[in-house]
Structures are given as structure tokens and as C-alpha cells.
Protein backbone atom coordinates (compact mmCIF):
# COMPACT_ATOMS: atom_id res chain seq x y z
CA UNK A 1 -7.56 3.63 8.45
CA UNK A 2 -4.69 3.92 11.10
CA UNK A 3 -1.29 2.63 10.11
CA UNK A 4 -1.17 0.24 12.94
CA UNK A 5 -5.16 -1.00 12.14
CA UNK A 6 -4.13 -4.32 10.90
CA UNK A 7 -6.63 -6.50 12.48
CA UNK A 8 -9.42 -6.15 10.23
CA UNK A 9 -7.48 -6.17 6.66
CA UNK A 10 -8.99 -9.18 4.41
CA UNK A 11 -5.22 -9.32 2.45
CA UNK A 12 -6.61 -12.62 0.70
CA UNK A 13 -9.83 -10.22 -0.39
CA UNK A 14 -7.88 -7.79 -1.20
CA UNK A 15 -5.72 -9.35 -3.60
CA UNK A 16 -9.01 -10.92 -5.07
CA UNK A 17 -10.61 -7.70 -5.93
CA UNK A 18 -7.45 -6.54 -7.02
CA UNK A 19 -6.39 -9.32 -9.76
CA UNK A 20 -10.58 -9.26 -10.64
CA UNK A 21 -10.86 -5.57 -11.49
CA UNK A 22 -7.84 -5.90 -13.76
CA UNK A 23 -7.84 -8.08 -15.11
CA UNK A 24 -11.13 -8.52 -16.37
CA UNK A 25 -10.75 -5.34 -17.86
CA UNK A 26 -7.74 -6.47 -19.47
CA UNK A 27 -9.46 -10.09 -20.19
CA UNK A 28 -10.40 -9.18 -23.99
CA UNK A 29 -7.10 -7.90 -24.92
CA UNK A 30 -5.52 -10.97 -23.40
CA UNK A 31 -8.30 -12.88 -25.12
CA UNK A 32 -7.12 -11.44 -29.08
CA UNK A 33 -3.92 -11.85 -28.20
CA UNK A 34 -4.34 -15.24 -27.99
CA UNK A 35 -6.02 -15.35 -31.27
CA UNK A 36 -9.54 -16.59 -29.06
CA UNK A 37 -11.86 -13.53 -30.57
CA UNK A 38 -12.18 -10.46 -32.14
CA UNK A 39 -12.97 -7.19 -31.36
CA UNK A 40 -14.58 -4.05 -33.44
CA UNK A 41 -12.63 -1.83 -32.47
CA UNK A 42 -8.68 -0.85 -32.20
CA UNK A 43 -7.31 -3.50 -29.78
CA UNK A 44 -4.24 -1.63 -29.42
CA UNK A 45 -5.99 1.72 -28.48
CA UNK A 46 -8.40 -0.55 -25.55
CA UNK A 47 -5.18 -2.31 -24.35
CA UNK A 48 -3.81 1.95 -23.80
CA UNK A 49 -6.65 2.01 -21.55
CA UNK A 50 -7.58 -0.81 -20.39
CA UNK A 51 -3.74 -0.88 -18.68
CA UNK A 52 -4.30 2.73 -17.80
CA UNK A 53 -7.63 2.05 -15.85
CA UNK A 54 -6.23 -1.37 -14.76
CA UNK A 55 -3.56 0.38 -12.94
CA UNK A 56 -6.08 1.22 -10.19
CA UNK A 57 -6.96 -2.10 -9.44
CA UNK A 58 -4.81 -2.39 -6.28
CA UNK A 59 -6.70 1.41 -4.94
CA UNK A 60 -9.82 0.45 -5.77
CA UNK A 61 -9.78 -3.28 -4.19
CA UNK A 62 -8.36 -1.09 -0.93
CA UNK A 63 -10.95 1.48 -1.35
CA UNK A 64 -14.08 -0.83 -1.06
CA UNK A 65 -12.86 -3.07 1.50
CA UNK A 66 -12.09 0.07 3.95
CA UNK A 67 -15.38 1.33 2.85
CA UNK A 68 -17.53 -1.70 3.72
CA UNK A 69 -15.59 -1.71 7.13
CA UNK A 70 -15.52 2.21 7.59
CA UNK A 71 -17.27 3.87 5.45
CA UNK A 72 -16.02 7.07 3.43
CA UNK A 73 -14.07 8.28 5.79
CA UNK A 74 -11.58 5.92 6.39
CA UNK A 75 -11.18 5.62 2.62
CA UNK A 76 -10.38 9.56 2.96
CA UNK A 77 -8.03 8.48 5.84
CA UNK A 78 -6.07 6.08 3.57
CA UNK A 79 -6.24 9.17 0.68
CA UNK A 80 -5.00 11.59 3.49
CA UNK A 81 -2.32 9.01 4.26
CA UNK A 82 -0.22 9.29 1.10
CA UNK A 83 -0.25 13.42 1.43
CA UNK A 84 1.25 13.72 5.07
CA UNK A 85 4.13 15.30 4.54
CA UNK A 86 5.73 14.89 7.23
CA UNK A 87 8.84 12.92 6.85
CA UNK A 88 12.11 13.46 6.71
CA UNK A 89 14.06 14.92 3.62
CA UNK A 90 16.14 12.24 3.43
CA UNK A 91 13.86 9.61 2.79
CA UNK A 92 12.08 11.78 0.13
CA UNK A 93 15.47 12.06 -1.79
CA UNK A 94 16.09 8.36 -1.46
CA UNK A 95 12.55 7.37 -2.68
CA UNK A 96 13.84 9.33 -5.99
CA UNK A 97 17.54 8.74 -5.98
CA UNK A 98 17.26 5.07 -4.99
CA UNK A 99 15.49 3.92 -8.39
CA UNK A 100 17.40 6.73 -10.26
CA UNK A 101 20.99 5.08 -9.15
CA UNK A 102 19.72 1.76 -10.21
CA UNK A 103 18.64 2.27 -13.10
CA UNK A 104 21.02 4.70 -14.65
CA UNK A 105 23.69 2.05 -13.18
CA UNK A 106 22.52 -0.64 -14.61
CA UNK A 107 22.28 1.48 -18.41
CA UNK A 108 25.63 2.32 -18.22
CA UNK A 109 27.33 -1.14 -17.07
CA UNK A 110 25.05 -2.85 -19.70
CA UNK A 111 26.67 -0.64 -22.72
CA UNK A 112 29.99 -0.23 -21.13
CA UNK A 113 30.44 -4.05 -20.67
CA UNK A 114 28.96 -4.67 -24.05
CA UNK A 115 26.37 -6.76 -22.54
CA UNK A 116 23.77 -5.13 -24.81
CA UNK A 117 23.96 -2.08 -27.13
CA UNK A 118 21.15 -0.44 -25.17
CA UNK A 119 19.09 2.68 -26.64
CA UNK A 120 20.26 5.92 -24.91
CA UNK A 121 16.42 6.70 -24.35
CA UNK A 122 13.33 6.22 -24.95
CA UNK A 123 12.14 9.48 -24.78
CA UNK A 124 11.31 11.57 -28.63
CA UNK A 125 14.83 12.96 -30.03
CA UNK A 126 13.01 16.07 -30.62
CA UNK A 127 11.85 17.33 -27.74
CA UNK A 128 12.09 20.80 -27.78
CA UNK A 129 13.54 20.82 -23.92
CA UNK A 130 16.18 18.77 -21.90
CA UNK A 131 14.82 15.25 -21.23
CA UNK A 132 15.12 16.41 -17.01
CA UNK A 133 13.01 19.22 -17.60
CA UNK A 134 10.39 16.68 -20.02
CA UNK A 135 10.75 13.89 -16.66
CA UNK A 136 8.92 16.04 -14.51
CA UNK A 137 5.26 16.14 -16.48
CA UNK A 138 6.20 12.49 -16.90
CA UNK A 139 6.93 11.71 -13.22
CA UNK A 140 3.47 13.51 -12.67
CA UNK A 141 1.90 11.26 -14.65
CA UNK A 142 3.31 8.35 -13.12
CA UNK A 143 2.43 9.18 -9.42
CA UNK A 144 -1.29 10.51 -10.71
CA UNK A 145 -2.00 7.60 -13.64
CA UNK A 146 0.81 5.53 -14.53
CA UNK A 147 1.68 3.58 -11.33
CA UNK A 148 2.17 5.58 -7.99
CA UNK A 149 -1.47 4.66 -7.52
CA UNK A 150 -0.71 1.67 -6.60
CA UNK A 151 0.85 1.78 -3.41
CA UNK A 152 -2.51 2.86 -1.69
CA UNK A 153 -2.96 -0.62 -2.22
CA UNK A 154 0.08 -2.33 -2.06
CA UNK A 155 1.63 -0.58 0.71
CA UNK A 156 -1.54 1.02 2.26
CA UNK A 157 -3.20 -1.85 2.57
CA UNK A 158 -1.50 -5.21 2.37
CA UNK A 159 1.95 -4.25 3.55
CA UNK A 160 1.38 -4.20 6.64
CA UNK A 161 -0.39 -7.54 7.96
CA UNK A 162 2.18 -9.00 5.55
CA UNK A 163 4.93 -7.60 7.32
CA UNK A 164 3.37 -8.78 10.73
CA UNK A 165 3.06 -12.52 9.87
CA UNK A 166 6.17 -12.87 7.66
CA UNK A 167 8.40 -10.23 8.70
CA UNK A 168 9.79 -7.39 6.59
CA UNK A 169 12.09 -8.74 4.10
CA UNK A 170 9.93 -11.72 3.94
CA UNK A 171 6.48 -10.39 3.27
CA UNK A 172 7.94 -7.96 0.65
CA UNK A 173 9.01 -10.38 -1.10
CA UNK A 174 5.72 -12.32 -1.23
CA UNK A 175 3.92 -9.13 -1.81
CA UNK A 176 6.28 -8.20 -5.13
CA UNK A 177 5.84 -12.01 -6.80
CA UNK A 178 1.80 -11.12 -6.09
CA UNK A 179 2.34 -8.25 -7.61
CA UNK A 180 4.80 -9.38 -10.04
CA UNK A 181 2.05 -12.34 -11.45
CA UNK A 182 -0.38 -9.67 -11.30
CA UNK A 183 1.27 -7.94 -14.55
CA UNK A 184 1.16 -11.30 -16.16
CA UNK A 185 -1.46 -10.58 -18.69
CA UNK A 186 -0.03 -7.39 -20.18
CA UNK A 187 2.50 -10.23 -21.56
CA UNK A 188 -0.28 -11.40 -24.20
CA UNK A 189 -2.20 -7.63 -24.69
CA UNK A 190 -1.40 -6.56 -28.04
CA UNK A 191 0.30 -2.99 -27.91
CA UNK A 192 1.51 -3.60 -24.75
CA UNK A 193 5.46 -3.04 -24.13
CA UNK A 194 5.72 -5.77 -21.42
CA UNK A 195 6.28 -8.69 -23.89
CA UNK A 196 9.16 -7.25 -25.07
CA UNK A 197 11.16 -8.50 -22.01
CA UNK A 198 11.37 -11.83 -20.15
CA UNK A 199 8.48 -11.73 -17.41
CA UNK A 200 10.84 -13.75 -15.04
CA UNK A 201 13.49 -11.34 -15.46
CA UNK A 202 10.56 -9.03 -14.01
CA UNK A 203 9.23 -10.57 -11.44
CA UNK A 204 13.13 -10.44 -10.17
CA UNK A 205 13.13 -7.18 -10.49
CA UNK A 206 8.99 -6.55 -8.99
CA UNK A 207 10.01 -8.91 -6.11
CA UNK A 208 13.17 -6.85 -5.47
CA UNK A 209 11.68 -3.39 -6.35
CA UNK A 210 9.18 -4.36 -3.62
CA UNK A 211 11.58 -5.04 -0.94
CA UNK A 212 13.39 -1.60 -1.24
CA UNK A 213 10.06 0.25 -0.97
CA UNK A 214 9.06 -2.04 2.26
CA UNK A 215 12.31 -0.80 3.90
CA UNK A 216 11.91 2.90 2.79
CA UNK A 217 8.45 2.79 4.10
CA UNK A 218 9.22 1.66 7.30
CA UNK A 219 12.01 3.25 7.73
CA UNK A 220 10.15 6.57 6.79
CA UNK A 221 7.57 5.89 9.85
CA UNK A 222 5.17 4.28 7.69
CA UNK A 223 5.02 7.11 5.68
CA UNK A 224 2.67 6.10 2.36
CA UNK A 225 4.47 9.30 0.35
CA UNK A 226 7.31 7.41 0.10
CA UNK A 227 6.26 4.19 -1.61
CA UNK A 228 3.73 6.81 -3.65
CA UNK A 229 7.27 8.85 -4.89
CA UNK A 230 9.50 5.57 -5.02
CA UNK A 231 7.36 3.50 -7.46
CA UNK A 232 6.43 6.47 -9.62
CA UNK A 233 9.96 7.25 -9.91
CA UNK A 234 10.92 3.52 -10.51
CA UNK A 235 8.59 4.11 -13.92
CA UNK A 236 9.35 7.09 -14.30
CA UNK A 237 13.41 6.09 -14.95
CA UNK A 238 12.07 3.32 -17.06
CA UNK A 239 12.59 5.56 -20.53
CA UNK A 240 15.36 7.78 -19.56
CA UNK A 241 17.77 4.75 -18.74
CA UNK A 242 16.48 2.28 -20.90
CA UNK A 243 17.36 -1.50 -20.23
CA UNK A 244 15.55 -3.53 -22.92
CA UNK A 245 15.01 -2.66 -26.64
CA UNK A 246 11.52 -2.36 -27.98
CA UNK A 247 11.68 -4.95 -30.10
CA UNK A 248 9.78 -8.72 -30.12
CA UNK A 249 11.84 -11.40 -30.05
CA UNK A 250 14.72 -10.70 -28.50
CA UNK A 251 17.03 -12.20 -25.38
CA UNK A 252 17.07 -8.54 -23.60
CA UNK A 253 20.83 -9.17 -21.79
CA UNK A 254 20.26 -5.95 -20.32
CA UNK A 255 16.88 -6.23 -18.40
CA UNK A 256 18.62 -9.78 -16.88
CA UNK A 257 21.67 -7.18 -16.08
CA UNK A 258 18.72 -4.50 -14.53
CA UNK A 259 16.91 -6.98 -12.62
CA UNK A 260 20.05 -8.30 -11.38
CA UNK A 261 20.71 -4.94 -9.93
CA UNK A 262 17.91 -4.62 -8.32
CA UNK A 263 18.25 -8.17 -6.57
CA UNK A 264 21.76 -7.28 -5.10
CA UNK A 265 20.31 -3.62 -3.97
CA UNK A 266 17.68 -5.31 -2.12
CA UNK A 267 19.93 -8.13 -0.86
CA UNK A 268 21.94 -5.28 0.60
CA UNK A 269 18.88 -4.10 2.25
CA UNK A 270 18.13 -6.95 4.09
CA UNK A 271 20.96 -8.30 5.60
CA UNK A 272 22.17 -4.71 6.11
CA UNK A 273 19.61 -2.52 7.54
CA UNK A 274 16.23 -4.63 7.85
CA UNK A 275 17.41 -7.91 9.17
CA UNK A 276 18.82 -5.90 12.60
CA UNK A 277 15.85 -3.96 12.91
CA UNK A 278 13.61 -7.06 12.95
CA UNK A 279 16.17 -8.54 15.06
CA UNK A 280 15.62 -5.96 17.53
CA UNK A 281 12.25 -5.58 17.78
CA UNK A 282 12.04 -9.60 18.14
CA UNK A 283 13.78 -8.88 21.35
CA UNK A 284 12.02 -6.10 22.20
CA UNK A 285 9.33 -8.60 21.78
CA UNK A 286 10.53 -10.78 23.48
CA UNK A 287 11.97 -8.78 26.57
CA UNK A 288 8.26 -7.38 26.89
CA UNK A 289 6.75 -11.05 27.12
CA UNK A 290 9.16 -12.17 29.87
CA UNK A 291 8.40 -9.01 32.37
């Protein structure tokens, strides 16, 4: 599928198939945590994997629209899309810096303030090598399994006609708080860590998350490895720079404080860098409509 093929993208089918293969996967975990049924079998254990396969949702929903339009090979195409790798440096390193500085930002202000006595990580205290060395299986994981996915949806499919109708800032934004409510169940899915923070406090942050990697991927050229790296390493930060504590019940100052961070980033973003560029091309626009 070509990066400028917006014509044909279903974006209201899309997010259909997307919320329908996950969540009714995730539909009996949501369904116990509720206290509705029961299940024979570790509920914990099939909320692991149910979140795990669930995570596709957005690829697969992208995958059989493009099919039924293109066949195989413009699902290939969209596959192909996320490994050119040609794109400038610097927008690799800000795809993993960018999510990096916020987080580790946020951390430290939270504990230095004494907002929030924040763990210093989540990761095992004894892991037999430095917790950068241990990040790099773990970022592999999250661009393979625990998230990167994703953005063949997100970004390789509905980004675009979004961005077309509503502008860039704009149709980020609607994009995240979709994608935000899609994480809603993983609230009531027993063994899931989501509940353990306030879910408007993360759609803030989902909402805001999205609009930095709408401005990195069009400022990359519409390059779909830089979404791909940026949300992976947006997870993958999650543990090293912790901003909640795993624990039920309580007000989590320090995820408000994160997804507060994240808000003023993106902020940033727009007014700085993507509100002139839309500017301009509106009167590029509009300069090619008068001649």
C-alpha cells in the first residue's frame, strides 16, 4: 500500500476489526473480572496472553482490509514499509531519546519534588547484568510482541486519512483517545498491570504519546520505522523509569506528573513545529488552487 494511497482506507472498518479482535479475546477476562463467570483455567495466565495476542489487533484489522483490497502483496508492502531504512539518523535517535527524556524526566521530578516516592525500577534487583544491557532483549520484545506492532496499524493505516481530514495535530489526537479507549478493558482483566493507574491519567498520556509519534512520522517522510522504534521504546522505558507503583488502590501522583509531561511535550510540538508546517502547506494549497 503506497504512503500517499489514502483513498481506499475504511478508517471506521478499521477501527472495528481492530476493537473486535481484541477485545473479544480479552472479553472473558473482562467478563471474571467483573465477577459475571468463571473460567477452568488460570485467568491470570489467559489475561498474559490474551493481552499478548490482543496486541495485534490494530496489524491484523490493517492486514485484512489491505488484503481484501490488494491482496498479499500489498499486505507485504505495508510489512516492507516499517523495514525501509532509509531515514535519517536523527529521527531514529529521537524516536528513542524522545520517550527516554520523558520518562526518565518525569521519574526524577516525581521523587525529587516528593510528589511520590517512586520505585527506582521495575526491573529484577538481581539481574546478573546492567539494566541497559537487560533493555535491549526487552526493547526487542517490545517492537516484535509487546507493542511496536501496533503502529502497522495505527500509523500504517489510519494515520494518514486522519491526518488529511483533521490535520496533523488534530487527527493524532483523535487517533490516541481511539486508541487510548481501546486499552479500556485491560482495566477489569485480572493480572493485568493497567488498573493500577488512573485510565484518564492514560488516555492523557496515549492522546499525547500519539501526537509526538504523528510529528516524528511525518517529519521522518512517512517513515513507518519510526513510529515502529518510538512506541516500542515508549514501553520499553515503562520499567526502567517507573511512574506508578504496582500496587491497587492507590492515587499514583506520579503517573498524573508522567502524563502531564507528556501533554506539555506534545503541546510543544504543535504550536512549535507542526502547526507551521500545516500552515504552510495550507498555502501551498491554497496558492496551487488560485493558479
Amino acid at each position: 500500500m503506497l504512503v500517499g494511497d489514502t483513498r481506499n482506507r475504511n478508517v471506521g472498518l478499521f477501527l472495528a476489526l481492530t476493537f473486535a479482535y481484541a477485545w473479544i479475546l480479552w472479553l472473558p477476562s473482562v467478563l471474571v473480572g467483573f465477577g459475571l463467570i468463571t473460567l477452568p483455567f488460570d485467568v491470570e495466565a489467559y489475561s498474559l496472553i490474551a493481552v499478548l495476542i490482543g496486541a495485534f489487533a490494530p496489524l491484523f484489522a490493517a492486514v485484512t482490509l489491505i488484503v481484501r483490497q490488494k491482496g498479499w502483496s500489498g499486505a507485504r508492502q505495508l510489512i516492507r514499509r516499517g523495514f525501509d531504512f532509509r531515514v535519517k539518523p536523527i529521527y531514529i535517535f529521537a524516536s528513542l531519546l524522545l520517550p527516554l527524556g520523558i520518562a526518565a524526566g518525569a521519574h526524577y521530578f516525581t521523587i525529587f519534588t516528593g510528589i511520590d516516592d517512586l520505585p527506582s525500577t521495575f526491573l529484577p534487583e538481581d539481574l546478573p547484568v546492567p539494566a541497559i544491557v537487560a533493555s535491549i532483549p526487552y526493547f526487542l520484545m517490545m517492537l516484535l510482541f509487546g507493542g511496536g506492532q501496533e503502529e502497522f496499524g495505527w500509523r500504517g493505516f489510519a494515520q494518514d486519512p486522519l491526518q488529511e481530514r483533521f490535520g496533523i495535530v488534530k487527527g493524532s489526537m483523535l487517533l490516541g483517545a481511539i486508541w487510548g479507549l481501546w486499552h479500556l478493558p485491560l482495566w477489569y482483566m485480572p493480572g493485568d498491570g493497567h488498573s493500577y493507574y488512573p485510565f484518564v491519567a492514560f488516555v492523557i498520556f496515549i492522546t499525547s504519546f500519539s501526537v509526538q509519534i504523528g510529528w516524528l512520522y511525518n517529519a521522518s517522510g512517512k517513515k513507518l520505522l519510526i513510529p515502529w522504534l518510538l512506541h516500542a521504546m515508549g514501553n520499553t522505558v515503562a520499567p526502567l523509569f517507573p511512574a506508578f507503583h504496582f500496587a491497587p488502590g492507590l492515587k499514583q501522583p506520579g503517573y498524573w506528573v508522567f502524563a502531564g509531561a507528556n501533554a506539555l511535550v506534545s503541546l510543544i510540538i504543535g504550536i512549535w513545529f507542526i502547526k507551521p508546517h500545516e500552515m504552510s502547506e495550507s498555502k501551498q494549497w491554497e496558492t496551487r488552487s488560485m493558479s
